[in-house]
Structures are given as C-alpha cells and as structure tokens.
C-alpha atoms as a PDB file:
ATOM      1  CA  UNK A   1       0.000   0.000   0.000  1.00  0.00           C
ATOM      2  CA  UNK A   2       1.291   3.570  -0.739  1.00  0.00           C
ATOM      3  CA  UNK A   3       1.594   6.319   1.483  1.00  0.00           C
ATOM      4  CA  UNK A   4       0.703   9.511   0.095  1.00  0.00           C
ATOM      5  CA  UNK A   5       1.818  12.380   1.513  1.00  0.00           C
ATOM      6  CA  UNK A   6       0.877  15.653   1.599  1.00  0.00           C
ATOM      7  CA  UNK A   7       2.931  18.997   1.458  1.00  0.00           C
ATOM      8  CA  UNK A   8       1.770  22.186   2.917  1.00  0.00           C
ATOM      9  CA  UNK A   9       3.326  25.312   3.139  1.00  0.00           C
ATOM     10  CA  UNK A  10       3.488  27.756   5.684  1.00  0.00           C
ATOM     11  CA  UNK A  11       3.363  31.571   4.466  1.00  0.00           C
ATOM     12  CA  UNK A  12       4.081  33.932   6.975  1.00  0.00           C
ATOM     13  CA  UNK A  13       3.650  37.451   4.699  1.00  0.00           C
ATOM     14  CA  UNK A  14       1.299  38.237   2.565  1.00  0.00           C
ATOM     15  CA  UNK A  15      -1.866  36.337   2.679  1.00  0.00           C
ATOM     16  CA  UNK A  16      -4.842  36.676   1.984  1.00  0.00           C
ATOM     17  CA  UNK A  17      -5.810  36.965   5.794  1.00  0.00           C
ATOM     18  CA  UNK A  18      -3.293  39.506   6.602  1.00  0.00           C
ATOM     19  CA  UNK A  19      -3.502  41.533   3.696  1.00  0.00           C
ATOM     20  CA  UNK A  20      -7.424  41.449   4.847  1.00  0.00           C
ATOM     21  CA  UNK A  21      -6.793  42.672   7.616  1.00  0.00           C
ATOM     22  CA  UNK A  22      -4.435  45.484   6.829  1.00  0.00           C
ATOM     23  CA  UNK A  23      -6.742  46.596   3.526  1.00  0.00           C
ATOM     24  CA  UNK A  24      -9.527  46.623   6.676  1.00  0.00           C
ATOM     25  CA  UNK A  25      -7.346  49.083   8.498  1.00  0.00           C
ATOM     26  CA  UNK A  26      -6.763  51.241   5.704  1.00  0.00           C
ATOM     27  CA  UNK A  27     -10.394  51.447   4.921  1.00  0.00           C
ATOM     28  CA  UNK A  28     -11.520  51.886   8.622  1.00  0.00           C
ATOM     29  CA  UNK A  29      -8.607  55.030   8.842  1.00  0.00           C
ATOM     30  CA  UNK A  30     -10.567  56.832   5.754  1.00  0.00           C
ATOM     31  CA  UNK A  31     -13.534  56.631   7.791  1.00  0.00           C
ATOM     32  CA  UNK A  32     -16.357  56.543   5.103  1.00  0.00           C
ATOM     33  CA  UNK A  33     -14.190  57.409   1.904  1.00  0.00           C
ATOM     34  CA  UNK A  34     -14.252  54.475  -0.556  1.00  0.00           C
ATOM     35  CA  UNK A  35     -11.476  53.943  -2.606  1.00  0.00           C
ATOM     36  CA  UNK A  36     -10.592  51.732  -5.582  1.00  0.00           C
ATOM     37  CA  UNK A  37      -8.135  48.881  -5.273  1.00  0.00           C
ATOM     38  CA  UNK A  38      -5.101  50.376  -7.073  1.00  0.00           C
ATOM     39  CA  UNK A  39      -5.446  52.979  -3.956  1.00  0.00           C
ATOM     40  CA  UNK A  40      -5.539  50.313  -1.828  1.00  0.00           C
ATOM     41  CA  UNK A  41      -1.886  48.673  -3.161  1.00  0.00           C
ATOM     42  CA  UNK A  42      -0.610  51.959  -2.655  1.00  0.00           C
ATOM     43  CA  UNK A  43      -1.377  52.733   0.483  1.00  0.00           C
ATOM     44  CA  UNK A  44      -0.826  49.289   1.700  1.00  0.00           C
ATOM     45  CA  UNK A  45       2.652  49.478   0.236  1.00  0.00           C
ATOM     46  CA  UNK A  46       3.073  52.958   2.333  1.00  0.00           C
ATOM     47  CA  UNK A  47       1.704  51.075   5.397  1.00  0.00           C
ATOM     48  CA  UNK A  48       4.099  48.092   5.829  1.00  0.00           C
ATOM     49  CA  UNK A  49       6.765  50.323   4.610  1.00  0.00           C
ATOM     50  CA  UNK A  50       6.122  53.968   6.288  1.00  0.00           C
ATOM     51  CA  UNK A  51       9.954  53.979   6.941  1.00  0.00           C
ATOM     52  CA  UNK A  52      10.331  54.979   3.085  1.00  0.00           C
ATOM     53  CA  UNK A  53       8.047  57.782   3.465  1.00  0.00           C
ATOM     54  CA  UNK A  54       8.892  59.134   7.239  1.00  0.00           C
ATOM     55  CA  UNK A  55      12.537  58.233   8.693  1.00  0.00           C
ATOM     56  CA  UNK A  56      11.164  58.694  11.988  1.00  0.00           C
ATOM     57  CA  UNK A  57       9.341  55.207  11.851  1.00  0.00           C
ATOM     58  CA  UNK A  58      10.721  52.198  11.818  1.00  0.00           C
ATOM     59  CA  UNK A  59       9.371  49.955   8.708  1.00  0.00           C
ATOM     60  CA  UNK A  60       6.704  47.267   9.850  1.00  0.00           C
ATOM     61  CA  UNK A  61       7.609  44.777   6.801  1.00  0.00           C
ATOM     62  CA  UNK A  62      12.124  44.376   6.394  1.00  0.00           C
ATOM     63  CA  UNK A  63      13.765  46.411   3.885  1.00  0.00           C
ATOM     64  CA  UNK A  64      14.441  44.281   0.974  1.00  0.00           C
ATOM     65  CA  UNK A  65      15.992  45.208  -2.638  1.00  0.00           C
ATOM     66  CA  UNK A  66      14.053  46.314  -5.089  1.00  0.00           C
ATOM     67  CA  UNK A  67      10.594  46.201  -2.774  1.00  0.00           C
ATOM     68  CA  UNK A  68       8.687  48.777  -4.938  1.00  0.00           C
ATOM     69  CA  UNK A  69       7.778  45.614  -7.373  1.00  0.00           C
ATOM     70  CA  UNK A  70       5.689  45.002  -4.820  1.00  0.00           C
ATOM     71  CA  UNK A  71       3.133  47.414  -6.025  1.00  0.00           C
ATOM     72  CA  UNK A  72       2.585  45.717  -9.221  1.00  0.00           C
ATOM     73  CA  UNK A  73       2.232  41.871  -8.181  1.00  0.00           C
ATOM     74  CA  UNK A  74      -0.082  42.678  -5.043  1.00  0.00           C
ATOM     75  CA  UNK A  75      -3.269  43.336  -7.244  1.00  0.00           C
ATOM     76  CA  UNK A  76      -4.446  39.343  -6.453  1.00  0.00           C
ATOM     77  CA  UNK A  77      -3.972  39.272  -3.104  1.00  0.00           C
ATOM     78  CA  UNK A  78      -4.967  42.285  -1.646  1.00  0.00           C
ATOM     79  CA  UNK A  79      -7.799  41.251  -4.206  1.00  0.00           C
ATOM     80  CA  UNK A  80      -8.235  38.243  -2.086  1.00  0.00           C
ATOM     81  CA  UNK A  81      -8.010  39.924   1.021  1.00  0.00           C
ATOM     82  CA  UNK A  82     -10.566  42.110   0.256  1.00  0.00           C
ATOM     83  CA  UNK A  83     -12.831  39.763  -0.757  1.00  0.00           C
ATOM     84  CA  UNK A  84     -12.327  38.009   2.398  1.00  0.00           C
ATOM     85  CA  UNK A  85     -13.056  40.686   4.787  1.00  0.00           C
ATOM     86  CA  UNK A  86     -15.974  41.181   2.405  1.00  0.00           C
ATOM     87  CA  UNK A  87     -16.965  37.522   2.986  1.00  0.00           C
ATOM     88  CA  UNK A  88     -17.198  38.320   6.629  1.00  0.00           C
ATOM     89  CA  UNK A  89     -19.169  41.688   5.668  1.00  0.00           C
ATOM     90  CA  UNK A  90     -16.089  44.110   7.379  1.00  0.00           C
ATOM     91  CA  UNK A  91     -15.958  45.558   3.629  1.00  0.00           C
ATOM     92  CA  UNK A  92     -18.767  45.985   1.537  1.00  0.00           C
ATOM     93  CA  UNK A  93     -18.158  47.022  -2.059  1.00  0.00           C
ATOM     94  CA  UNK A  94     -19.728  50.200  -3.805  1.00  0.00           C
ATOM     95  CA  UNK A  95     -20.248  50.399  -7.707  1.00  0.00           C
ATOM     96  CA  UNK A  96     -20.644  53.459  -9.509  1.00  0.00           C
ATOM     97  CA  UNK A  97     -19.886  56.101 -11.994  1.00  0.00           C
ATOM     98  CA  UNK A  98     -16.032  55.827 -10.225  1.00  0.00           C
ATOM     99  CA  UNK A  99     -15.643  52.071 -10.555  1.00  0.00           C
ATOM    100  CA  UNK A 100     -15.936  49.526  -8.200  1.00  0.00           C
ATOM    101  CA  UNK A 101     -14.634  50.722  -4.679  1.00  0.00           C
ATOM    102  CA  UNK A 102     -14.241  49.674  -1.261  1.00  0.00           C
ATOM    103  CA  UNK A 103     -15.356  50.958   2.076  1.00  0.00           C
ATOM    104  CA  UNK A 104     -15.309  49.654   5.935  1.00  0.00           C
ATOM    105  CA  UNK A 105     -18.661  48.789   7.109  1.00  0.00           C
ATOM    106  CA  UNK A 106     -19.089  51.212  10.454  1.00  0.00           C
ATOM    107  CA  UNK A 107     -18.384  48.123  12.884  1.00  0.00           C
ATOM    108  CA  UNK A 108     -15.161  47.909  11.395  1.00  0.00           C
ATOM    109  CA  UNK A 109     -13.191  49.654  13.937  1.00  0.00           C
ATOM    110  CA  UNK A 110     -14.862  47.898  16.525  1.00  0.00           C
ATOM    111  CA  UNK A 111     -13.740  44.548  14.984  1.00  0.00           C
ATOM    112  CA  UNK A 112     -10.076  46.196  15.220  1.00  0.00           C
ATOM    113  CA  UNK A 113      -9.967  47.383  18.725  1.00  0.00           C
ATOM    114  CA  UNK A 114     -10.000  43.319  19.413  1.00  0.00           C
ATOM    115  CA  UNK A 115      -6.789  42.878  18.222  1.00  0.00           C
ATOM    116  CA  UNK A 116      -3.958  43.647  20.636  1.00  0.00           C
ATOM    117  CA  UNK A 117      -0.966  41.958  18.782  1.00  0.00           C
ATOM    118  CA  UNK A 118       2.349  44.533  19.143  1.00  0.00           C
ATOM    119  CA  UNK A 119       1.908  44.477  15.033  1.00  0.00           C
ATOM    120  CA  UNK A 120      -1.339  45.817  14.832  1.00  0.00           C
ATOM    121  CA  UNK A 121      -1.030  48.360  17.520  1.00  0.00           C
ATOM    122  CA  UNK A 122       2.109  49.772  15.711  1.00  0.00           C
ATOM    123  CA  UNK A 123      -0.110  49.060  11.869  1.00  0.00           C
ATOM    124  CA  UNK A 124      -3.251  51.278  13.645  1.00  0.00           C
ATOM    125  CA  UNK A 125      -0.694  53.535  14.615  1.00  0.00           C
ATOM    126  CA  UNK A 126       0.984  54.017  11.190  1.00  0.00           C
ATOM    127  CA  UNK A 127      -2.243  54.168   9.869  1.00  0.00           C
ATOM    128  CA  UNK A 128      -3.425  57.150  11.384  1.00  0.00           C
ATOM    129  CA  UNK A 129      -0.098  59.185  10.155  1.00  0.00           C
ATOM    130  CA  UNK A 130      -0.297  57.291   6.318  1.00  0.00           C
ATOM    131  CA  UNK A 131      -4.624  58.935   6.389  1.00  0.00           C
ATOM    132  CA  UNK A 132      -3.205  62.289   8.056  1.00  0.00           C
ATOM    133  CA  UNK A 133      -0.338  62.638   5.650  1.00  0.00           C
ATOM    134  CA  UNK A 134      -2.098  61.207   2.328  1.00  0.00           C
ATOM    135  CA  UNK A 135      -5.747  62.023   2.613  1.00  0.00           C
ATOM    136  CA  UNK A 136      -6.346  64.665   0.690  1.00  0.00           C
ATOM    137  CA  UNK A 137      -4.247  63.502  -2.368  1.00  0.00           C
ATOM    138  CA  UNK A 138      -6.501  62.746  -5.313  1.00  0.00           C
ATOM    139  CA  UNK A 139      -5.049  59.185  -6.815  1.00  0.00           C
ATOM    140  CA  UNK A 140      -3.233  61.008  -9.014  1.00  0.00           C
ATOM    141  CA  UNK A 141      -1.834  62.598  -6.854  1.00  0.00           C
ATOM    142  CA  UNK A 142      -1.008  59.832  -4.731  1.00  0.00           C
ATOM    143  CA  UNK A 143       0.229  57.859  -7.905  1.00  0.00           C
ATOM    144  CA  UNK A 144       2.949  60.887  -8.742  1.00  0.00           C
ATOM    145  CA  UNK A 145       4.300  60.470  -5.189  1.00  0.00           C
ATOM    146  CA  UNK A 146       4.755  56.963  -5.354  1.00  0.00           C
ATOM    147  CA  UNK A 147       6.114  57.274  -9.178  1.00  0.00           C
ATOM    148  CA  UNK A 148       8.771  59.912  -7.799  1.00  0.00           C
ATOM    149  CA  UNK A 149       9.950  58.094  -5.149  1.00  0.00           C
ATOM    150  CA  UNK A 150       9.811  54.313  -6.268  1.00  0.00           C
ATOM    151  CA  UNK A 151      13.690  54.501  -7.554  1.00  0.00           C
ATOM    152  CA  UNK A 152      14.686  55.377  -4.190  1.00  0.00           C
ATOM    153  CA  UNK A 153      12.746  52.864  -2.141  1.00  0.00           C
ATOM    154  CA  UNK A 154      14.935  49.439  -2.046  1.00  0.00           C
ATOM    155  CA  UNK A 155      17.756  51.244  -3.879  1.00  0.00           C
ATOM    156  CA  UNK A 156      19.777  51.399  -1.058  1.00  0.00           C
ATOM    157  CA  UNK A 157      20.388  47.901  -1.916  1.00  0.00           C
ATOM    158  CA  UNK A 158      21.543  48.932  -4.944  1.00  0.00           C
ATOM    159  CA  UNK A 159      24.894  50.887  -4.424  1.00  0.00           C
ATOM    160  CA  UNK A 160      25.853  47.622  -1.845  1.00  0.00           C
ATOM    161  CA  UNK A 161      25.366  45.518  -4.776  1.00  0.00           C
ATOM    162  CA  UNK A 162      27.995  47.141  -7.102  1.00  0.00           C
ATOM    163  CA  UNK A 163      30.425  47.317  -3.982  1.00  0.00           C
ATOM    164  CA  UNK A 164      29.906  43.508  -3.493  1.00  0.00           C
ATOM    165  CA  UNK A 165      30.490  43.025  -7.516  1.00  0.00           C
ATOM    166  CA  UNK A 166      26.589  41.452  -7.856  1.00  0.00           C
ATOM    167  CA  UNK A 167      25.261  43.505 -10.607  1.00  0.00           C
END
C-alpha cells in the first residue's frame, strides 16, 4: 500500500488573511471614503513600509531590494483579502460612476480594537499618520508620489550591490 503524503506550506507574509486585515485598516482610517483597489496597493505598500516615506518610523515589513515591485504583483492578493473581509461583511463594495470601490462597514473599527498583537497596535498607529499625511491627495496625486519616489525605495540595496560586484 502507498503512502501519500501531503505537502503544505506555511506563508508567513502576505496572505490573503493579513492583507485582509491590513486593507480593513486602511479602509476603517478613511472613515467613510471608498477607494478603488489600485489605492488600496498603494497605500498598503506605504503602510508596511512607512519607513520609506517618514525616517522617523521604523518599517513594519524588512527592507528588501528592489521592494517597490511590490506594487505591481499585489493586485491578487490584496484582491483576495478584500474579498475576504468582504466575505465576513467588514468591507462591503460600492459600484458606480467611479468604478468599483471599497469601504469599511461602520463596525469595522470595533472589529479592530479586538486585536492587541504589538503588530497591529504599531499598523493602527501608522495608519493614522499614512490617512493624516495622504488624505487629501486625489489618486493622481497619490500615484505621482509613489512614481517619484519608487527609484529610491529598495535602492539602497543597490549601491551595496555594485560594492559587493553582484550587478
């Protein structure tokens, strides 16, 4: 008789579940805004990685090279996220003349007050600074910000790499 066994892997970043939960944070910070997805990548890319945009905080996700590619493979799973936090009616989708955006449902923040991990007190925290700071910019504006600073985000990597003789 044969044994069959079965791998499973453990991922510890970026899942569907934590992306969830940090696309729920996002949405609960903007209080009643909704915002498209490609909003959401943004700012979730600004939220694990404040330490680009403010060197007074401390990064909650390492600095790796070249982490700015982030922003273009993240569309499926914050994608899944979302619709996961949707499945357990914490988002609720809006359609419209602007596309189809996302918003917290108003329980939403008292879902979050439940969690009292050290990494979601310090995500709730860099939340509120990411909403202060990037509120008001219209999504192109947001996009231009992001497009003038991508080169620099990860590049520090970049300079050790020619020292090393990698590139």
């Amino acid at each position: 008789m044969k044994t069959l066994t079965v791998s499973r892997e453990t991922y510890l970043f970026n899942t569907p579940l934590e992306i969830g939960l940090r696309c729920l944070v996002i949405l609960t910070g903007l209080k009643d805004k909704a915002i498209d997805i490609q909003r959401i990548i943004y700012l979730d890319y600004l939220l694990v990685h404040y330490g680009d945009v403010d060197s007074d905080f401390e990064s909650l996700h390492p600095s790796t090279p070249f982490r700015t590619g982030e922003i273009l493979v993240k569309r499926n799973l914050v994608s899944q996220g979302l619709h996961l936090m949707i499945s357990k009616r914490l988002i609720t989708i809006e359609y419209g003349a602007d596309g189809i955006l996302y918003k917290a449902m108003p329980y939403s923040a008292s879902f979050l007050q439940h969690f009292e991990s050290n990494y979601m007190l310090q995500l709730l925290r860099i939340n509120e600074n990411l909403t202060e700071r990037f509120f008001s910019y219209s999504d192109k504006e947001l996009k231009d910000y992001i497009m003038k600073n991508i080169d620099r985000w990860g590049g520090e990597f970049t300079k050790e790499a020619f020292i090393r003789g990698d590139v």
